[in-house]
N, C-alpha and C. Protein backbone atom coordinates (compact mmCIF):
# COMPACT_ATOMS: atom_id res chain seq x y z
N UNK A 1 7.06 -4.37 -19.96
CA UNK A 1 8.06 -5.38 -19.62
C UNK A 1 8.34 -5.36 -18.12
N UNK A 2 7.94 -6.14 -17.67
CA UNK A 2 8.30 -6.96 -16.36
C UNK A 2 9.82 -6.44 -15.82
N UNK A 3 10.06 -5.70 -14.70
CA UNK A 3 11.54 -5.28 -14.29
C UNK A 3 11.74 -6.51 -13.39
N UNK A 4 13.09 -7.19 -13.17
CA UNK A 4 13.71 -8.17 -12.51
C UNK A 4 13.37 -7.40 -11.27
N UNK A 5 13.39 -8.44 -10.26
CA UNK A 5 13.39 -8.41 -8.68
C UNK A 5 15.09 -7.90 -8.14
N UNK A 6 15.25 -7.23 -7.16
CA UNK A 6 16.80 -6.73 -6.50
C UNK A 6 17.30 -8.65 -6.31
N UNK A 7 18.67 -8.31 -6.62
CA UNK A 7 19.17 -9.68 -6.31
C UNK A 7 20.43 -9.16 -5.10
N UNK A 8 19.66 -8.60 -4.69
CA UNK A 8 20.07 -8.69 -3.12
C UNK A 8 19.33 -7.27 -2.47
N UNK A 9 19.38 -7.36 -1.15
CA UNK A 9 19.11 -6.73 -0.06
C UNK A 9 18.91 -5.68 -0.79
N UNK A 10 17.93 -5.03 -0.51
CA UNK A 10 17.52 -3.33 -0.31
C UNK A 10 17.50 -2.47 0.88
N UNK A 11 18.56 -1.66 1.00
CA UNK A 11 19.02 -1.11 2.00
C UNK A 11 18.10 0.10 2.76
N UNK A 12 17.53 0.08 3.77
CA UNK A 12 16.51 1.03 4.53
C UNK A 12 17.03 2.64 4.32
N UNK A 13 16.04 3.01 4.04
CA UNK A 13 16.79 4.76 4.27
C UNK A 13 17.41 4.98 5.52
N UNK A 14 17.71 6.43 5.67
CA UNK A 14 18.07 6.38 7.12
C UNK A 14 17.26 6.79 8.58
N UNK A 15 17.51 6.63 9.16
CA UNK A 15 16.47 7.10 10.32
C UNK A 15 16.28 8.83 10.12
N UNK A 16 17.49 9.90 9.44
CA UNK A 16 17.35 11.23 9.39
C UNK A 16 16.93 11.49 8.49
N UNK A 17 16.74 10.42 7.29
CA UNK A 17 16.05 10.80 5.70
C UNK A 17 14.74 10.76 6.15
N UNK A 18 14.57 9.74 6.76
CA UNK A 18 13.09 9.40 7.33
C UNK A 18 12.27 10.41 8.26
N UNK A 19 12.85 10.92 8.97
CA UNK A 19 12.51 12.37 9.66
C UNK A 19 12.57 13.76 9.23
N UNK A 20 13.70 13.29 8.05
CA UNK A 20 13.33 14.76 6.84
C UNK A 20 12.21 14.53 5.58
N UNK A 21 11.71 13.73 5.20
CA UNK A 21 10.46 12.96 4.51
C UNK A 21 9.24 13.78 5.64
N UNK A 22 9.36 12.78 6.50
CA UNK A 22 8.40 13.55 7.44
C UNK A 22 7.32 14.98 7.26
N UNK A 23 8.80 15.43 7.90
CA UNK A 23 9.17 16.94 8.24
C UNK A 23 8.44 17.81 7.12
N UNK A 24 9.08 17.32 5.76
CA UNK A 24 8.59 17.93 4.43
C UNK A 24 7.35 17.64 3.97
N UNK A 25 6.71 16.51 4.37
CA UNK A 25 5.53 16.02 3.83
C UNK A 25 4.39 16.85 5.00
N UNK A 26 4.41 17.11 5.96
CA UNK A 26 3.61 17.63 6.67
C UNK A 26 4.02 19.24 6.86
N UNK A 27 4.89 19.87 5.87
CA UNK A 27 5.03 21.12 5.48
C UNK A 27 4.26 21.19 4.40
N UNK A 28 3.54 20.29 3.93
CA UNK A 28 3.10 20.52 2.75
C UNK A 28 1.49 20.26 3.40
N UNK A 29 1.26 19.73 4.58
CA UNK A 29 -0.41 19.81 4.39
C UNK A 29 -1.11 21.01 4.84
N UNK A 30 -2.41 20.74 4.49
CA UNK A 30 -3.55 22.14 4.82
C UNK A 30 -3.47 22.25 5.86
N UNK A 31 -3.07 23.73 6.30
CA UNK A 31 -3.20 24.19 7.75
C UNK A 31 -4.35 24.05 8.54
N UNK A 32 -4.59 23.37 9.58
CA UNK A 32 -6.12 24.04 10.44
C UNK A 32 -6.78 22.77 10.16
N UNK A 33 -6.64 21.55 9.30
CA UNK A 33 -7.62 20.36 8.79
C UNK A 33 -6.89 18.94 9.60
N UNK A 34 -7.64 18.24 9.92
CA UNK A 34 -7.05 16.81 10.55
C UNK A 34 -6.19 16.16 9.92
N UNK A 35 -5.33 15.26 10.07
CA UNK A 35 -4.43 14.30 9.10
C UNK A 35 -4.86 13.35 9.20
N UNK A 36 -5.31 12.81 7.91
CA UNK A 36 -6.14 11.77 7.26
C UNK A 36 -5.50 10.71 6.43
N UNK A 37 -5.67 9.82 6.41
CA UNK A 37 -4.51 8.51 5.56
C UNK A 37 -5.04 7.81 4.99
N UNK A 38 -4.97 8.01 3.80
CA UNK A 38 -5.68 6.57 2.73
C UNK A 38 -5.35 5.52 2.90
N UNK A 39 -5.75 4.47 2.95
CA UNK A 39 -5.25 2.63 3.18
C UNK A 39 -6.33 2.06 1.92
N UNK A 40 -4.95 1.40 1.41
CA UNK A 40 -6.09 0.51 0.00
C UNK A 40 -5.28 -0.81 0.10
N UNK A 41 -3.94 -1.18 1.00
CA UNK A 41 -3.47 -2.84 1.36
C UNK A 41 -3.28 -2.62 2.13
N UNK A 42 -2.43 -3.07 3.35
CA UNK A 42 -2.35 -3.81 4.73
C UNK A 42 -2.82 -2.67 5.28
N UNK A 43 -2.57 -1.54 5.55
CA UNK A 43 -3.59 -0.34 6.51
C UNK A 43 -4.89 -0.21 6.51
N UNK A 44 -5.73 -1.24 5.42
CA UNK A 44 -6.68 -1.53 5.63
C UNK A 44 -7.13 -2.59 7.00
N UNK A 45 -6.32 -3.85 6.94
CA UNK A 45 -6.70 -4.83 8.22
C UNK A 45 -5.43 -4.49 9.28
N UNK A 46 -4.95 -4.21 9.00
CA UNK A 46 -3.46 -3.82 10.00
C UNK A 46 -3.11 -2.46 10.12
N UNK A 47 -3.73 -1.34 10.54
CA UNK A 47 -3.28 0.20 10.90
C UNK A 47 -2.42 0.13 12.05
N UNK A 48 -1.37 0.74 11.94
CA UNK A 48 -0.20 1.11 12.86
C UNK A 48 -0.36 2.48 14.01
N UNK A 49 -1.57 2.98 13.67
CA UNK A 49 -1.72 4.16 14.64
C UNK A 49 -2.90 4.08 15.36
N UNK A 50 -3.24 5.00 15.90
CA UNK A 50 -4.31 5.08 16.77
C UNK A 50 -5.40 6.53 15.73
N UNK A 51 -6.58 5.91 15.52
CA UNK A 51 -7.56 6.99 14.58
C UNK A 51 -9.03 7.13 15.44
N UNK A 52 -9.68 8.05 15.26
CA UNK A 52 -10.95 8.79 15.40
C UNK A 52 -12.21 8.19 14.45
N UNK A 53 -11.45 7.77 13.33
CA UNK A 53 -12.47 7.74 12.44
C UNK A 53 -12.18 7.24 11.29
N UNK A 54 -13.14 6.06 10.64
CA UNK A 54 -12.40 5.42 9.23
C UNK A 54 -13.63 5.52 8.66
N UNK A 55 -13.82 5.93 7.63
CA UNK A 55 -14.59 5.62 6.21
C UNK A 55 -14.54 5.06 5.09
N UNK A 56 -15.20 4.47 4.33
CA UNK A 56 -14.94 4.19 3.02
C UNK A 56 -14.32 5.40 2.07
N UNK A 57 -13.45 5.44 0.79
CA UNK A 57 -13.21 6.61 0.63
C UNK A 57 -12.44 5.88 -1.29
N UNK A 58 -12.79 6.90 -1.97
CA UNK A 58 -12.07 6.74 -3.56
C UNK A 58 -11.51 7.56 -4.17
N UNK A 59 -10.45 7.07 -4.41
CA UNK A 59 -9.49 8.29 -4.94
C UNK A 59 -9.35 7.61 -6.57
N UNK A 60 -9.23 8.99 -7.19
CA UNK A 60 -9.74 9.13 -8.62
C UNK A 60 -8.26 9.25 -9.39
N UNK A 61 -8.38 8.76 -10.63
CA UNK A 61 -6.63 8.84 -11.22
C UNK A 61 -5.19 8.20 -10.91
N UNK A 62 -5.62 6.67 -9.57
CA UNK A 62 -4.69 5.68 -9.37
C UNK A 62 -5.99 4.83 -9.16
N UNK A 63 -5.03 3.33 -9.16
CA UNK A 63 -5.51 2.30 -9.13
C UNK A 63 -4.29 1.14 -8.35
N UNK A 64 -4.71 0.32 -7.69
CA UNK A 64 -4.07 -0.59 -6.94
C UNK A 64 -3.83 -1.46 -7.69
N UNK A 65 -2.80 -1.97 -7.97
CA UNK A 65 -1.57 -2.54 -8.42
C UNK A 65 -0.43 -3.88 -7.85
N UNK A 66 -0.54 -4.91 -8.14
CA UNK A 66 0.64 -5.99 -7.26
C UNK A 66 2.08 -5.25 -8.58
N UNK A 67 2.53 -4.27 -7.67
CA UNK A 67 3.57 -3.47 -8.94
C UNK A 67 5.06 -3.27 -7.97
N UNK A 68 5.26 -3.89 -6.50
CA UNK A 68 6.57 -3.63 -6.01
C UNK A 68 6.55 -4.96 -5.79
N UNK A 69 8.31 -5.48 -5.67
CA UNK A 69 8.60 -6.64 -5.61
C UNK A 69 8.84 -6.34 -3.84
N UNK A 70 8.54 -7.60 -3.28
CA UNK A 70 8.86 -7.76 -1.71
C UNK A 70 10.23 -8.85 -1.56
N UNK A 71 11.11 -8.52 -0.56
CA UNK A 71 12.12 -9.89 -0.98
C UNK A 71 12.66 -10.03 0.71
N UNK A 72 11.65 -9.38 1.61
CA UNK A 72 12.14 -9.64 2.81
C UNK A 72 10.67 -9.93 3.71
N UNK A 73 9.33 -8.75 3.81
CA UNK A 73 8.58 -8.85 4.42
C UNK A 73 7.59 -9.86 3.94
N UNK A 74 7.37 -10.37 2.82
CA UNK A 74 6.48 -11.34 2.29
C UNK A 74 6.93 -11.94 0.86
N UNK A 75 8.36 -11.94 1.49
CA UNK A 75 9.05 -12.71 -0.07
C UNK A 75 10.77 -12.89 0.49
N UNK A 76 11.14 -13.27 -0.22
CA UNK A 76 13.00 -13.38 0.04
C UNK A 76 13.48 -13.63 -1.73
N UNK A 77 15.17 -13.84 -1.20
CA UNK A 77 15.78 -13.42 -2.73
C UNK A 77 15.28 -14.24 -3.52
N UNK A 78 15.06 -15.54 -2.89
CA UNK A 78 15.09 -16.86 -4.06
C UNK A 78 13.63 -16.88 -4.44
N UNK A 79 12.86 -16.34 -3.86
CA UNK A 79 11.34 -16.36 -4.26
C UNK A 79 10.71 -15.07 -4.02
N UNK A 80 11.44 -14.27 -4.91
CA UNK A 80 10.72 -12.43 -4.18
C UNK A 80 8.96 -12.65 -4.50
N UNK A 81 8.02 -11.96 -3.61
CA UNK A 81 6.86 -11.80 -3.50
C UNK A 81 6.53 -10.61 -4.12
N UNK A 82 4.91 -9.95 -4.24
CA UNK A 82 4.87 -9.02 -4.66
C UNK A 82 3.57 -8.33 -3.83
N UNK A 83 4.05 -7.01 -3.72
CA UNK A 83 3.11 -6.00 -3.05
C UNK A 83 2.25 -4.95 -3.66
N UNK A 84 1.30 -4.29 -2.89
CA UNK A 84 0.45 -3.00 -3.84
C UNK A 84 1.17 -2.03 -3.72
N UNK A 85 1.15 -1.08 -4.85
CA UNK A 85 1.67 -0.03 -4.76
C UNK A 85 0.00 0.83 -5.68
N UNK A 86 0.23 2.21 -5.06
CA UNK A 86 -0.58 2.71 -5.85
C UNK A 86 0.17 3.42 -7.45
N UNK A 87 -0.45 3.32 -8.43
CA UNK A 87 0.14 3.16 -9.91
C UNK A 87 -0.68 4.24 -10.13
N UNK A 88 -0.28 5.30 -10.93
CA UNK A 88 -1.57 6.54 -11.75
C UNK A 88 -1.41 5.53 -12.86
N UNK A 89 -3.45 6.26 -13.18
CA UNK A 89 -3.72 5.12 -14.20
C UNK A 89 -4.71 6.51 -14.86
N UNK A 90 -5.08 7.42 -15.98
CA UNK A 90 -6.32 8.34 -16.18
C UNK A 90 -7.41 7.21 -16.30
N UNK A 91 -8.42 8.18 -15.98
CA UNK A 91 -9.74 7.34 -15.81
C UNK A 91 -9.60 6.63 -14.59
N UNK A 92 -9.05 5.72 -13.81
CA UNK A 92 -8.85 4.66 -13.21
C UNK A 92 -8.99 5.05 -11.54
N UNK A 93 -9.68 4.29 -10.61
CA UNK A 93 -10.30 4.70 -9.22
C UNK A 93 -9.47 3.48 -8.47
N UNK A 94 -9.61 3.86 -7.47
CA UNK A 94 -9.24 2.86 -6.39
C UNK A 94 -9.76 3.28 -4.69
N UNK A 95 -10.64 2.21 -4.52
CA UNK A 95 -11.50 1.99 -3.37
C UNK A 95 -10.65 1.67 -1.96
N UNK A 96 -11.06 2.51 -1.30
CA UNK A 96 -10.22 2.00 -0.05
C UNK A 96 -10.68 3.06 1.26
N UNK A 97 -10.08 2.79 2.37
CA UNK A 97 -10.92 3.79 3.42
C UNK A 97 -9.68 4.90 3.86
N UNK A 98 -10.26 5.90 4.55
CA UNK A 98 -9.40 6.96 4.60
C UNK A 98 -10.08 7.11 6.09
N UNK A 99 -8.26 7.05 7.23
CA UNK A 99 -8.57 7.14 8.53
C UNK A 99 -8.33 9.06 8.99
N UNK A 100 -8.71 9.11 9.92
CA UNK A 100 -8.65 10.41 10.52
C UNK A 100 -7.90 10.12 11.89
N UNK A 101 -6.53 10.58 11.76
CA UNK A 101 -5.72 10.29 12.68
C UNK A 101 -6.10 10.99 14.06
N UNK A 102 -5.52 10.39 15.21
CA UNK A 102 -6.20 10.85 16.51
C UNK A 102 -4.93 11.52 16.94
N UNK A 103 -5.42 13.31 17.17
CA UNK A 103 -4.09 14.23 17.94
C UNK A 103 -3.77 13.60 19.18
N UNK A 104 -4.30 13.30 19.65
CA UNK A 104 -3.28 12.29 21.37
C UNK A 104 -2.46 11.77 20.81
N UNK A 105 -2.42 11.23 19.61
CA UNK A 105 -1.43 10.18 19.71
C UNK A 105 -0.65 10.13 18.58
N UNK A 106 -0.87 11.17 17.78
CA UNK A 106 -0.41 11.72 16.52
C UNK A 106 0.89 11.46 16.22
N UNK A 107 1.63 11.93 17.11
CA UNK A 107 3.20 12.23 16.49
C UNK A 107 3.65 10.69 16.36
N UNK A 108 3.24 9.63 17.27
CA UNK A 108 3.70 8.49 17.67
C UNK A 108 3.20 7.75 16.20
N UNK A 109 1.49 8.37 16.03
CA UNK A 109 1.21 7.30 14.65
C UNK A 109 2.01 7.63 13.74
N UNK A 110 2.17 8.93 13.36
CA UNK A 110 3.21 9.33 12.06
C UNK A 110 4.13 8.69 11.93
N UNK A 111 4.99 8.72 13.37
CA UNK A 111 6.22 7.96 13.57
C UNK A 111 6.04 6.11 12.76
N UNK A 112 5.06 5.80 13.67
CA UNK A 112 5.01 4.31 12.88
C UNK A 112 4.62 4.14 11.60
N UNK A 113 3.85 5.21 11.10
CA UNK A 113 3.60 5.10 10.27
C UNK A 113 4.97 5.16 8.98
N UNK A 114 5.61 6.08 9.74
CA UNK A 114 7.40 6.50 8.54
C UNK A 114 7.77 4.91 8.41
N UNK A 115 7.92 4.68 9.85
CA UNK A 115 8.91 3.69 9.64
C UNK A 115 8.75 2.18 8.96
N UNK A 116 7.12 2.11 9.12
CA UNK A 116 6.12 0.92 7.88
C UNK A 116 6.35 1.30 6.82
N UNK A 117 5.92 2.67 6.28
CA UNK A 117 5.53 2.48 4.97
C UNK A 117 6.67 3.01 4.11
N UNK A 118 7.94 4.11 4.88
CA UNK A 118 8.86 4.64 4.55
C UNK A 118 10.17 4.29 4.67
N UNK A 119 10.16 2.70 4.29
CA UNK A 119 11.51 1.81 5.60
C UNK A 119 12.33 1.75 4.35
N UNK A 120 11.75 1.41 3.27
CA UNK A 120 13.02 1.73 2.25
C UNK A 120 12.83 2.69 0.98
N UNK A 121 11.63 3.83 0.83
CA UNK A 121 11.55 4.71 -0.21
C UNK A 121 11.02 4.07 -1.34
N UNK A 122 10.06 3.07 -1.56
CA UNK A 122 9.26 2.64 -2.19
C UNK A 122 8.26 3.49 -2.69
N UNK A 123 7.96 3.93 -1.69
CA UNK A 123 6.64 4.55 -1.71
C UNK A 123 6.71 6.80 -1.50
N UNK A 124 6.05 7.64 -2.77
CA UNK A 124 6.04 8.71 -2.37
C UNK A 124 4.73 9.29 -2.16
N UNK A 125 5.33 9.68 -0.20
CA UNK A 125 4.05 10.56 0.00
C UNK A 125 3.44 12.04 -0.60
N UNK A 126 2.19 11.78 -1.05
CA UNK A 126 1.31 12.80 -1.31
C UNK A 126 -0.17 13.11 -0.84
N UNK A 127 -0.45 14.30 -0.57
CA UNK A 127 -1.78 14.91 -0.16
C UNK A 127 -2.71 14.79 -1.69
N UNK A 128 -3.64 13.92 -1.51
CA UNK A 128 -4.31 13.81 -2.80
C UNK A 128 -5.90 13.94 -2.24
N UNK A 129 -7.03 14.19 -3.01
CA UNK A 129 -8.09 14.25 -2.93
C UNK A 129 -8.67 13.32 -3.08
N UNK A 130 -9.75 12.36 -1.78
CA UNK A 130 -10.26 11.48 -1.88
C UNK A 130 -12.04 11.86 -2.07
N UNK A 131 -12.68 10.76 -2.74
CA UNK A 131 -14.27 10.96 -2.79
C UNK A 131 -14.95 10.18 -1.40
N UNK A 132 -15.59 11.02 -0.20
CA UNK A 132 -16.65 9.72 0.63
C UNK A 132 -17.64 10.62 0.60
N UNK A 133 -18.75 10.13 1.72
CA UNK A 133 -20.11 10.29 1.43
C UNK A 133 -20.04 11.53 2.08
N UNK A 134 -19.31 12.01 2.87
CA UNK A 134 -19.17 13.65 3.30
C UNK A 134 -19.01 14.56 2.61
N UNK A 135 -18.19 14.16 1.27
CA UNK A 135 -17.55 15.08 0.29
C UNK A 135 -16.02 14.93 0.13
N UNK A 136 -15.37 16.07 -0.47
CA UNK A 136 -13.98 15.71 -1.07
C UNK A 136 -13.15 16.05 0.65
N UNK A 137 -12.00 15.18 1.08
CA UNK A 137 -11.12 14.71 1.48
C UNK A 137 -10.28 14.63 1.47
N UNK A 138 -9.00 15.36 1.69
CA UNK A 138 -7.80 15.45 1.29
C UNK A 138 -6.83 14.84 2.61
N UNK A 139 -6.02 13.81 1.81
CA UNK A 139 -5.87 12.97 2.63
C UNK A 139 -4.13 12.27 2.07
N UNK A 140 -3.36 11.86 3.24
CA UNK A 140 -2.06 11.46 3.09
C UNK A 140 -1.95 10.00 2.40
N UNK A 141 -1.39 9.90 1.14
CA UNK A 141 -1.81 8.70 0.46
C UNK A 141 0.33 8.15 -0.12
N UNK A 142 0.27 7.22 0.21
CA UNK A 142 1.20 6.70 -0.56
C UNK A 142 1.46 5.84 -1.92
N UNK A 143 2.12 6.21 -2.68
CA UNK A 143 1.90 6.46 -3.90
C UNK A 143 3.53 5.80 -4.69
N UNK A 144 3.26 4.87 -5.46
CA UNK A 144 4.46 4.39 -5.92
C UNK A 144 5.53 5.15 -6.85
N UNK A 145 6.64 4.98 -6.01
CA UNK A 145 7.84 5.35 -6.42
C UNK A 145 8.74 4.44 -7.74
N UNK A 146 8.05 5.04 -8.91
CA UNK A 146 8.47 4.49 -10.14
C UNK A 146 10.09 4.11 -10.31
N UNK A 147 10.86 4.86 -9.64
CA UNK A 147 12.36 4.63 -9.85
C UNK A 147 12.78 3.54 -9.04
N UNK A 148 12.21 3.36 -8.07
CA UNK A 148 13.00 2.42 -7.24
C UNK A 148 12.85 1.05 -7.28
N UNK A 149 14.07 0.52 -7.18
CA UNK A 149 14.57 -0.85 -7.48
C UNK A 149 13.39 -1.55 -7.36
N UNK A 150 12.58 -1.41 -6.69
CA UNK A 150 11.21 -2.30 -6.39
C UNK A 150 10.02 -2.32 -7.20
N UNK A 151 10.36 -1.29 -8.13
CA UNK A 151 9.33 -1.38 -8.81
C UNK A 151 9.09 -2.52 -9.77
N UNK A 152 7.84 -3.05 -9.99
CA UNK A 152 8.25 -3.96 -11.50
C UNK A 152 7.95 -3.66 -12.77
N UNK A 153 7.08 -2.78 -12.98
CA UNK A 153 6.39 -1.95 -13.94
C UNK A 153 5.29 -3.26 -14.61
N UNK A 154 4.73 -3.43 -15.14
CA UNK A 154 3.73 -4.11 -15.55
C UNK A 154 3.65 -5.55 -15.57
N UNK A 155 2.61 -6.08 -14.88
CA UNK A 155 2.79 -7.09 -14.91
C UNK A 155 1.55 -7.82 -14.68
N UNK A 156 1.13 -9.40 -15.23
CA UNK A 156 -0.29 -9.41 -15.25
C UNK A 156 -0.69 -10.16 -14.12
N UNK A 157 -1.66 -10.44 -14.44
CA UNK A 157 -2.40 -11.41 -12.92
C UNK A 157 -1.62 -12.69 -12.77
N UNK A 158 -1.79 -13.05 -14.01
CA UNK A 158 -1.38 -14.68 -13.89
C UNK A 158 -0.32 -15.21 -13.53
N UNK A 159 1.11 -13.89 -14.23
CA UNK A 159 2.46 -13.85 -13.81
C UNK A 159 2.59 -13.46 -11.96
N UNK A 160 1.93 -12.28 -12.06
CA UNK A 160 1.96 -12.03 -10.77
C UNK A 160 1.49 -13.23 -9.46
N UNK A 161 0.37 -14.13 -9.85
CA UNK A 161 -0.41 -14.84 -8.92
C UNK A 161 0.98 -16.06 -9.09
N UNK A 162 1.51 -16.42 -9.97
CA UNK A 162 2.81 -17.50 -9.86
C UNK A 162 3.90 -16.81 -8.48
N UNK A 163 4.51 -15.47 -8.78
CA UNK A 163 5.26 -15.14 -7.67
C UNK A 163 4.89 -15.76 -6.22
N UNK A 164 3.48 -14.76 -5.98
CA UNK A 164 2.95 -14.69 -4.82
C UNK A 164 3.10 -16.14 -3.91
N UNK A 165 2.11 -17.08 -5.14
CA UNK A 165 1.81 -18.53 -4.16
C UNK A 165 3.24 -19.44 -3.60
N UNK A 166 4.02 -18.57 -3.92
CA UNK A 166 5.39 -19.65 -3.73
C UNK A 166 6.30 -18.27 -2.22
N UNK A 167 5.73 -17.24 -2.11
CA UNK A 167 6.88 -16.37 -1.31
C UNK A 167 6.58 -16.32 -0.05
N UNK A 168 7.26 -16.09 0.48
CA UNK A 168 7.47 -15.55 1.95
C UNK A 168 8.17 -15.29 3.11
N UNK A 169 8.07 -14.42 4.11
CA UNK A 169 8.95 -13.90 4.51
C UNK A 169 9.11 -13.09 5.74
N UNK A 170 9.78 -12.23 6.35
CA UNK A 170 9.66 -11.88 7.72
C UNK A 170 8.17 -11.98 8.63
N UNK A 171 6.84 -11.33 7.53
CA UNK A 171 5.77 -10.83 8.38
C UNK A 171 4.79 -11.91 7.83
N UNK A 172 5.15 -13.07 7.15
CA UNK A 172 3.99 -14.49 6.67
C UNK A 172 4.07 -14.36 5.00
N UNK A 173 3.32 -14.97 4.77
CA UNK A 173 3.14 -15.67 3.00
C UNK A 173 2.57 -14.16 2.32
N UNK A 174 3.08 -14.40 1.55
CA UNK A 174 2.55 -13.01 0.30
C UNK A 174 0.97 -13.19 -0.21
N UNK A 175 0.50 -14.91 0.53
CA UNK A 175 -0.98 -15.24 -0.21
C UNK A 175 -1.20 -14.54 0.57
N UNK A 176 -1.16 -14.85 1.92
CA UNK A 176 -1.72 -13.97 3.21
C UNK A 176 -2.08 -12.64 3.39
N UNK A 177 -1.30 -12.10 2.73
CA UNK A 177 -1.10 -10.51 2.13
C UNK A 177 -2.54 -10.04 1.49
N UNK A 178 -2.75 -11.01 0.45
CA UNK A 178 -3.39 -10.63 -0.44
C UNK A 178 -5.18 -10.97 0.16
N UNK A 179 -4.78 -12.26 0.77
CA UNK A 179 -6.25 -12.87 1.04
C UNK A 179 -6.76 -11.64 2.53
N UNK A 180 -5.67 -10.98 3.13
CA UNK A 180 -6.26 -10.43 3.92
C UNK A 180 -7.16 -8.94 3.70
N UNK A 181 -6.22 -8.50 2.33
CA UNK A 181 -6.53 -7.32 1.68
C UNK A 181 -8.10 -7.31 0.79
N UNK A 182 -8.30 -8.66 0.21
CA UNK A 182 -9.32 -9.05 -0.18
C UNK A 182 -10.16 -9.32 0.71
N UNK A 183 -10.07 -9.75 2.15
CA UNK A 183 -10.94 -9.63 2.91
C UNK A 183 -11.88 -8.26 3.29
N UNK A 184 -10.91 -7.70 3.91
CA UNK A 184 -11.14 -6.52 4.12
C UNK A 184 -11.74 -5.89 2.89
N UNK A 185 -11.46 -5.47 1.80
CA UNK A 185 -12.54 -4.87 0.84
C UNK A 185 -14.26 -5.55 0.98
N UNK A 186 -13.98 -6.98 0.88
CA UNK A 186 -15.56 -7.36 0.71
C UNK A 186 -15.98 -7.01 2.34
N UNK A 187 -15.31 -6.81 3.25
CA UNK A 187 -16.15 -6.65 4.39
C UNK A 187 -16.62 -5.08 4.59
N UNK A 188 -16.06 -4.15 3.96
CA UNK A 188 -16.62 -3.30 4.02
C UNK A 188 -17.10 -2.29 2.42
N UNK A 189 -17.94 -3.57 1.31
CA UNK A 189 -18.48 -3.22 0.77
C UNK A 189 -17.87 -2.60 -0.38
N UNK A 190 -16.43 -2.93 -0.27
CA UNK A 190 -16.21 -2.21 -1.77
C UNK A 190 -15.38 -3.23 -2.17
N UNK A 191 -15.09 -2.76 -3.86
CA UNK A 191 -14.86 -3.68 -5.14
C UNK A 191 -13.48 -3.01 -5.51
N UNK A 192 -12.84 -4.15 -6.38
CA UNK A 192 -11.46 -4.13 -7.11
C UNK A 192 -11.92 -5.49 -7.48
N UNK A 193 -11.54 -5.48 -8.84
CA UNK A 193 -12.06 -6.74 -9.83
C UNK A 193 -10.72 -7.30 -9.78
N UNK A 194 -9.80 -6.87 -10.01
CA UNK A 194 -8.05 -7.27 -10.51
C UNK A 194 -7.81 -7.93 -9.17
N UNK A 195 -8.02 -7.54 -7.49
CA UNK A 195 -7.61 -8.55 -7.03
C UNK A 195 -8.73 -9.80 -6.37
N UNK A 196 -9.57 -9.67 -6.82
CA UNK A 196 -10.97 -10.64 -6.70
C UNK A 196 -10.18 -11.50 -7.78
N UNK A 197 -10.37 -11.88 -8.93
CA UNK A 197 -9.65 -12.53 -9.56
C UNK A 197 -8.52 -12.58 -9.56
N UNK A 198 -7.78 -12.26 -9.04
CA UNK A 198 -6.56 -13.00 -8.82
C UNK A 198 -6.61 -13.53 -7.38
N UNK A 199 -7.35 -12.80 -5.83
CA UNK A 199 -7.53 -13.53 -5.60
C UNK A 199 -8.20 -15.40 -5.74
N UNK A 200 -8.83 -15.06 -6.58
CA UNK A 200 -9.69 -16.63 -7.03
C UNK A 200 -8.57 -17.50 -7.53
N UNK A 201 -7.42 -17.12 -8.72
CA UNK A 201 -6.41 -17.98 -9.01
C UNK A 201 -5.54 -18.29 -8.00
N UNK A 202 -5.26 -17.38 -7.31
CA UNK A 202 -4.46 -17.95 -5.59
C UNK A 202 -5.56 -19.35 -4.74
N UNK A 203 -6.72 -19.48 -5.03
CA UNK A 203 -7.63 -19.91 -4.07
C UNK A 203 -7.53 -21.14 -5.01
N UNK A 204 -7.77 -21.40 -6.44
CA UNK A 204 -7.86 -22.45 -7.19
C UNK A 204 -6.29 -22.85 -7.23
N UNK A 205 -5.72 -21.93 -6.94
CA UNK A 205 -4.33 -22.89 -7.22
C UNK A 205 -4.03 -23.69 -5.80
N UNK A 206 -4.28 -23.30 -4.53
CA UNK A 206 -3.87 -23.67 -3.44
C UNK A 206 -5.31 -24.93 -3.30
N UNK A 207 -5.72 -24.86 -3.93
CA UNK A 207 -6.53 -26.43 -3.95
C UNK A 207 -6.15 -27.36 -4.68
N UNK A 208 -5.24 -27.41 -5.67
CA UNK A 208 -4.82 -28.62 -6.43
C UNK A 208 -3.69 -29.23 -5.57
């Protein structure tokens, strides 16, 4: 069952929750190894930091998901939009590239990085194990936060592709969102069937 959208504002954490998130999440990584960041939506065509190195990369036991409601950055109240979140799914993979953050400039990417992906607690960070052609990868992945107001919990293409084509909001259209995320996969060779087809119903609907 489909959870309702916030009917109003969702309030940002705070700038000290956000620096204690931080703080704790990089108490928790492997000593002595680079910090590495999975991107499977917008950190795929839009990265906020400065990196060394991007690969293709698959992480095993989630799957990408249109599963958080947006109602400011690519949606508003009267037409909330919808975003990826990563969802655990057993069995279930999700394709996406994993950057290798650059120490010059580290503290600054983290920083942007809190304040993108950690602006209102949507999303919980975890060190998870990714698959690339080097071998296993352990890497900073954000990961949906089932409790929070944003979540929607299940919901299908067709419902979902109605939200989308109608929202938008601070950072452009929620299609935009999607068509850019779909770009980016086919340009660098990897697959997700769920938003290929739904991209296609966004593409057939914006032609009638």
């Amino acid at each position: 069952m489909i959870k309702p959208p916030p009917t109003e504002p969702v309030e940002p954490i705070s700038d000290e929750r956000r620096a204690e998130s931080l703080k704790e999440t990089l108490e928790r990584h492997p000593k002595g190894g680079p910090i590495r960041v999975f991107a499977y939506g917008s950190l795929l065509w839009d990265p906020c930091f400065e990196f060394d190195h991007r690969e293709p990369a698959r992480l095993s036991g989630w799957v990408r998901r249109t599963c958080l409601w947006t109602i400011h950055a690519r949606g508003s109240l009267e037409h909330p939009g919808l975003f990826y979140g990563l969802d655990a799914k057993p069995n279930g993979a999700c394709d996406g590239a994993v950057f290798t953050l650059s120490d010059d400039y580290l503290d600054a990417g983290l920083d942007a990085l809190w304040r993108r992906e950690m602006y209102a607690g949507v999303y919980l960070p975890s060190w998870l194990d990714l698959e690339t052609k080097a071998g296993v990868a352990r890497a900073l992945t954000f990961v949906v936060n089932r409790e929070h107001p944003q979540y929607t919990g299940p919901i299908d293409i067709k419902t979902a592709a109605q939200y989308i084509a109608v929202a938008s909001g601070k950072f452009g259209s929620c299609v935009d969102y999607y068509v850019a995320t779909n770009a980016s996969l086919r340009d660098q060779g990897l697959t997700d069937p769920d938003l290929f087809a739904l991209a296609k119903i966004l593409d057939n609907s914006a032609k009638r």
